[in-house]
Protein backbone atom coordinates (compact mmCIF):
# COMPACT_ATOMS: atom_id res chain seq x y z
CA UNK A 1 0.00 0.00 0.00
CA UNK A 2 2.83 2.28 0.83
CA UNK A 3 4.86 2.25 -2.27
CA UNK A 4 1.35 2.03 -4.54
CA UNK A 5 -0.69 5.10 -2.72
CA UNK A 6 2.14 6.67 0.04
CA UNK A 7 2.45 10.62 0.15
CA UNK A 8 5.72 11.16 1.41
CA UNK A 9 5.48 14.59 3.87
CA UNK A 10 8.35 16.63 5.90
CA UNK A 11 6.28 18.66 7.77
CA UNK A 12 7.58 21.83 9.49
CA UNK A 13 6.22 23.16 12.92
CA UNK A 14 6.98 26.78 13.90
CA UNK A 15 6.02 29.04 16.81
CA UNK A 16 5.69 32.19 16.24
CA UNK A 17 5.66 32.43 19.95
CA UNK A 18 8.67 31.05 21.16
CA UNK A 19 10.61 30.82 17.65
CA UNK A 20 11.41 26.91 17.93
CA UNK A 21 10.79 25.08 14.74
CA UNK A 22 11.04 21.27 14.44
CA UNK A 23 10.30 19.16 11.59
CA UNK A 24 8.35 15.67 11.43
CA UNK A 25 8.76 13.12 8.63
CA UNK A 26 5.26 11.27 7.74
CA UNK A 27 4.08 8.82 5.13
CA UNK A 28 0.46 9.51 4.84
CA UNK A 29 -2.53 8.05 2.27
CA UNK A 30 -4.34 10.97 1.72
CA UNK A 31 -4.35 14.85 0.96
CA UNK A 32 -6.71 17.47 2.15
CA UNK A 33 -7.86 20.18 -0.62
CA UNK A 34 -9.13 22.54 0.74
CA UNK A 35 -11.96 23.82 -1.65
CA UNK A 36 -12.83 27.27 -1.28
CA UNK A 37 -14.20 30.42 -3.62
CA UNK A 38 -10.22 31.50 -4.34
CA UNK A 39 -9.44 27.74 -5.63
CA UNK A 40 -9.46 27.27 -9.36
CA UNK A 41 -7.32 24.29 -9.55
CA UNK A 42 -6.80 21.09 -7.41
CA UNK A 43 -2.86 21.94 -6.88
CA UNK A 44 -4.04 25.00 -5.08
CA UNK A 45 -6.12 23.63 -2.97
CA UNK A 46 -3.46 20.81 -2.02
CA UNK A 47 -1.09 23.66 -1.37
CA UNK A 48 -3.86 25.24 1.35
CA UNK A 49 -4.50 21.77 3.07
CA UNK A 50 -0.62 21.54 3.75
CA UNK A 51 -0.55 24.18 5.73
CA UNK A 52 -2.68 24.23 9.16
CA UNK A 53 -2.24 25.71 12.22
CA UNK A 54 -1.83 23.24 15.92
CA UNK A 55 -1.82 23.49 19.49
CA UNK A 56 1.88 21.47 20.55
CA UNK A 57 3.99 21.24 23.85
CA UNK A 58 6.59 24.01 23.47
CA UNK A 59 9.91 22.82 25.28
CA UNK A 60 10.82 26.57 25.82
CA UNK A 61 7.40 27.88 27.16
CA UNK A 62 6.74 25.02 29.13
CA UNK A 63 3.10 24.96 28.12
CA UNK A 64 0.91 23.87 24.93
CA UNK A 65 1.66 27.32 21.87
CA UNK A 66 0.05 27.75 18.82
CA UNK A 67 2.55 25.83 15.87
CA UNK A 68 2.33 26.69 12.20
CA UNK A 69 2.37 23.01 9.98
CA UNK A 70 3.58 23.39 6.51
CA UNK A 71 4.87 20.81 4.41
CA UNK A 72 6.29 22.51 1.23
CA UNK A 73 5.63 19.91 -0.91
CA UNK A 74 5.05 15.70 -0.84
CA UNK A 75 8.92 14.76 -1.16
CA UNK A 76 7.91 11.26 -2.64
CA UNK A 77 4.95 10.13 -3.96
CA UNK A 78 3.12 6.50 -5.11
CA UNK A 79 2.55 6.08 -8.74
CA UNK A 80 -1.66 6.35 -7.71
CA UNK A 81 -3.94 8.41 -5.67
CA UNK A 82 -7.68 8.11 -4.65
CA UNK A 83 -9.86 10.89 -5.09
CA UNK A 84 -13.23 10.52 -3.24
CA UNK A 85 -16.02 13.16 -4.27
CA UNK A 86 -17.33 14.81 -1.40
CA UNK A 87 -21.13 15.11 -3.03
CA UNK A 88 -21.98 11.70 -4.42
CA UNK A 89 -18.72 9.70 -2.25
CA UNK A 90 -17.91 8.44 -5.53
CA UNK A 91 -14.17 6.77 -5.03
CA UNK A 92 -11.83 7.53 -8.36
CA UNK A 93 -8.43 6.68 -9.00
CA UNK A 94 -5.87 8.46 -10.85
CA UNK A 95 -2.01 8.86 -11.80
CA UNK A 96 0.03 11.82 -10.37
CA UNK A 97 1.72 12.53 -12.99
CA UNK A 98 -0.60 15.47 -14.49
CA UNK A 99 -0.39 16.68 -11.15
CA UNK A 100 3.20 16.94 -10.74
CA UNK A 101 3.96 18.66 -14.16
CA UNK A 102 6.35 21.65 -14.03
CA UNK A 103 3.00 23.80 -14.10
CA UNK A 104 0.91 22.83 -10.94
CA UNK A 105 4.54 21.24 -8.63
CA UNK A 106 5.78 25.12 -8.66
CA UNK A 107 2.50 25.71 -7.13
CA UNK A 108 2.95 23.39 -3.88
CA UNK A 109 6.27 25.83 -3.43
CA UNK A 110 4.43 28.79 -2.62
């Protein structure tokens, strides 16, 4: 399943807070896209769902702080996805590889 559908993430974590930053390596199966009237295209919205915002244990406040999550971009990727649509929970699957043209990959940068 991993090397068929895995999304290979390096997620950041920053507070703004206390200034630490720490990184996190995950393999996960799914993407959030994160649909909303500025979206016109799916590599946008992939771009918004990598970045969220959490509630962590900061070593140098001694308390739970607000972190910032972004991962800049999947760092490896399965040769498939799964799309499900959110309407009629119809499951589709596709390639990557329109995704990760030279077009929409410069987009996941930003």
């Amino acid at each position: 399943m991993q090397r068929l559908f895995g999304v290979g993430l390096r997620t950041r974590f920053t507070c703004a807070e206390s200034g630490e930053a720490e990184g996190e390596d995950a393999t996960v199966f799914e993407l959030k896209c994160n649909i909303t009237s500025d979206v016109n295209l799916l590599s946008e919205g992939l771009r918004l769902g990598l970045v969220s915002d959490r509630e962590k244990n900061s070593a140098a406040l001694g308390r739970l702080a607000l972190f910032q999550a972004r991962a800049p971009a999947p760092g490896s990727v399965g040769p498939f996805f799964a799309c499900m649509h959110a309407r009629s929970g119809m499951l589709c699957l596709g390639m990557w590889l329109p995704l990760l043209s030279t077009r929409t990959s410069s987009a996941f940068a930003g």
